[in-house]
C-alpha atoms as a PDB file:
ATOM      1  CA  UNK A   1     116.635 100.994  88.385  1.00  0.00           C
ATOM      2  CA  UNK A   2     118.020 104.234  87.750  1.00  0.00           C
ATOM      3  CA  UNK A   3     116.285 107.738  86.523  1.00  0.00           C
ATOM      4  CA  UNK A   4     117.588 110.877  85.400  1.00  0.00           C
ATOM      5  CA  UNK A   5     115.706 113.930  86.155  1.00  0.00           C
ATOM      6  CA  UNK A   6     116.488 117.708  86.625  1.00  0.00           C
ATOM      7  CA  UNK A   7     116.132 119.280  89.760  1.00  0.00           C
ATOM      8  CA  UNK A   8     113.086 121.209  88.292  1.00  0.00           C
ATOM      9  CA  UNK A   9     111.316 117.932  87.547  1.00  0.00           C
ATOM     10  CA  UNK A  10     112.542 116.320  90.319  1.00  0.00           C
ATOM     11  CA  UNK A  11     110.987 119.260  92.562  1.00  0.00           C
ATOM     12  CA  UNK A  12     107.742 119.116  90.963  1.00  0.00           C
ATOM     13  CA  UNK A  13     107.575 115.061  91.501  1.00  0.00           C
ATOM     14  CA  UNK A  14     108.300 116.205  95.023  1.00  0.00           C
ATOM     15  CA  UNK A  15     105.432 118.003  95.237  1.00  0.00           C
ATOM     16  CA  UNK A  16     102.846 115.831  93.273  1.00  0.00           C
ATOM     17  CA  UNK A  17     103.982 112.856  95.754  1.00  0.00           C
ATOM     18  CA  UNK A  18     103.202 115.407  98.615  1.00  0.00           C
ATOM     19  CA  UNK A  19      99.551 116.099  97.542  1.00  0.00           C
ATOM     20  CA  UNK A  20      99.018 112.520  96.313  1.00  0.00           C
ATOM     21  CA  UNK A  21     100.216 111.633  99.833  1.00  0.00           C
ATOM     22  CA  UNK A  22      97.884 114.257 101.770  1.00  0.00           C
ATOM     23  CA  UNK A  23      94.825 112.636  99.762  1.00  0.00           C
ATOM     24  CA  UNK A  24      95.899 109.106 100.674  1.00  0.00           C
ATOM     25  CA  UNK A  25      95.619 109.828 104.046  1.00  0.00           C
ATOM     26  CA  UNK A  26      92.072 111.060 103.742  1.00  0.00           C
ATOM     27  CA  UNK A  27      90.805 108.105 101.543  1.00  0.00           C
ATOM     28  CA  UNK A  28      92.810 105.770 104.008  1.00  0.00           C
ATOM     29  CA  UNK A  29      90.713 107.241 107.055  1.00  0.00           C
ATOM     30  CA  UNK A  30      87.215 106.630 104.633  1.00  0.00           C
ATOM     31  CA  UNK A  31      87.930 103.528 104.039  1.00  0.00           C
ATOM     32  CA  UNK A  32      85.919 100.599 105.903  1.00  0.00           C
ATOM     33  CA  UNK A  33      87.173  97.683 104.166  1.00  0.00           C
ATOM     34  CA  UNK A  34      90.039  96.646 105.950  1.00  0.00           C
ATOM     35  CA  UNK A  35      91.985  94.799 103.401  1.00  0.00           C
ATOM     36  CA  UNK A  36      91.654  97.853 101.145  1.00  0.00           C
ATOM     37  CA  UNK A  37      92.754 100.043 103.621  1.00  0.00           C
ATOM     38  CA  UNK A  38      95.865  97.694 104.304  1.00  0.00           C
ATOM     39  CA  UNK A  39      96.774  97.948 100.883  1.00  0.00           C
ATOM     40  CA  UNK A  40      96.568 101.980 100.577  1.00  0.00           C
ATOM     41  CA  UNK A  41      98.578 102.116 103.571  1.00  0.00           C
ATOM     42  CA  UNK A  42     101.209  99.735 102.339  1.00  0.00           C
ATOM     43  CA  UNK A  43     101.181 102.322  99.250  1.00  0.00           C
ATOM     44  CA  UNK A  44     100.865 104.993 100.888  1.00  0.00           C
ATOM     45  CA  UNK A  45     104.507 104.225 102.848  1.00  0.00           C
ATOM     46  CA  UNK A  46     106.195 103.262  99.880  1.00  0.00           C
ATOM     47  CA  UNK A  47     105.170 106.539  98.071  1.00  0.00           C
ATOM     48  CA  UNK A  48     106.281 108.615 101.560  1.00  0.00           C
ATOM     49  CA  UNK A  49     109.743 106.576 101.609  1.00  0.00           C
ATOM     50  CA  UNK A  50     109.753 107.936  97.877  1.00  0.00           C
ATOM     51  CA  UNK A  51     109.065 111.577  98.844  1.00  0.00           C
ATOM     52  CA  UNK A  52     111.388 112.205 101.705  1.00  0.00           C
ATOM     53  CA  UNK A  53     114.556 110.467  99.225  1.00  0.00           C
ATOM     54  CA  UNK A  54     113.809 112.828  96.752  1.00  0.00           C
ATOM     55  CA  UNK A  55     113.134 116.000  99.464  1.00  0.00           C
ATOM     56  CA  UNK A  56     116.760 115.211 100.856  1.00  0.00           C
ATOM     57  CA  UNK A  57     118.086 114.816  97.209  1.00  0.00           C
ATOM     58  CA  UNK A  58     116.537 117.939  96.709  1.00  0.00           C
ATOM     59  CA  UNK A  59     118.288 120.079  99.593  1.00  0.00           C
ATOM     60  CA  UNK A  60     121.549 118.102  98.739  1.00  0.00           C
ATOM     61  CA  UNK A  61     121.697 119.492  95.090  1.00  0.00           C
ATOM     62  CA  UNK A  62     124.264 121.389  94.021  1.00  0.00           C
ATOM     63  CA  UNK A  63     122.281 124.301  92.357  1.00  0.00           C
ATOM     64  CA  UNK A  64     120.687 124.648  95.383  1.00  0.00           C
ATOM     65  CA  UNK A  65     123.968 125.570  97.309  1.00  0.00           C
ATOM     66  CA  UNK A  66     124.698 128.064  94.245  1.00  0.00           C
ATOM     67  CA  UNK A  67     126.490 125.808  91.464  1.00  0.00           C
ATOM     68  CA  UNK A  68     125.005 125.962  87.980  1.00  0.00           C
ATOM     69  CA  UNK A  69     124.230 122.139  87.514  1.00  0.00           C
ATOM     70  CA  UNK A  70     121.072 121.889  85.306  1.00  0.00           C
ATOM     71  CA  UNK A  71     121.170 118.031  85.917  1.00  0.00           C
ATOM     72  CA  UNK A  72     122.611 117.809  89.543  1.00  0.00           C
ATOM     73  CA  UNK A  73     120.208 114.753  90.030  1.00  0.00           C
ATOM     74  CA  UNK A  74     121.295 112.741  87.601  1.00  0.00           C
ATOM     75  CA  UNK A  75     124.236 111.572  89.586  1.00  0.00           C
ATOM     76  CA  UNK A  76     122.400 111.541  93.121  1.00  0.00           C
ATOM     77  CA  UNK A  77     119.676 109.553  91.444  1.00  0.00           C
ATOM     78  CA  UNK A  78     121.658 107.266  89.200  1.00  0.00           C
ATOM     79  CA  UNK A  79     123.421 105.471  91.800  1.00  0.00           C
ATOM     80  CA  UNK A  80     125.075 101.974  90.971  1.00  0.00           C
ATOM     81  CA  UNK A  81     123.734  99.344  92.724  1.00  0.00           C
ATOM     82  CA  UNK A  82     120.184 100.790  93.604  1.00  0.00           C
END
């Protein structure tokens, strides 16, 4: 699957998935039931795989190193084969 994001939207998914993240941890830690917690954590790695991709997409983006490239992401994220 491929998306196509700016680096604007792309930074603000970055930090959504960081607060989601920070509250998983605290419902995760809550949580008796240990098949439920099994599945949040499960979740919860999937979603932190997710964040640190985009955080090094992020710091790899050419706007960032002082190109104009409104849509740098678009080829970083829409990789062949992924």
């Amino acid at each position: 699957m491929n998306l196509a994001m700016s680096t604007s939207q792309a930074d603000e998914l970055q930090h959504l998935l960081e607060s989601v993240l920070s509250e998983m941890s605290h419902e995760i830690a809550a949580t008796d039931n240990a098949g439920f917690r099994a599945k949040l954590m499960a979740r919860r790695t999937l979603l932190a795989d997710l964040e640190h991709e985009l955080r090094d997409l992020l710091a790899a983006a050419p706007e960032r190193a002082g190109e104009e490239a409104p849509d740098a992401l678009v080829r970083e994220l829409a990789r062949p084969g992924d």
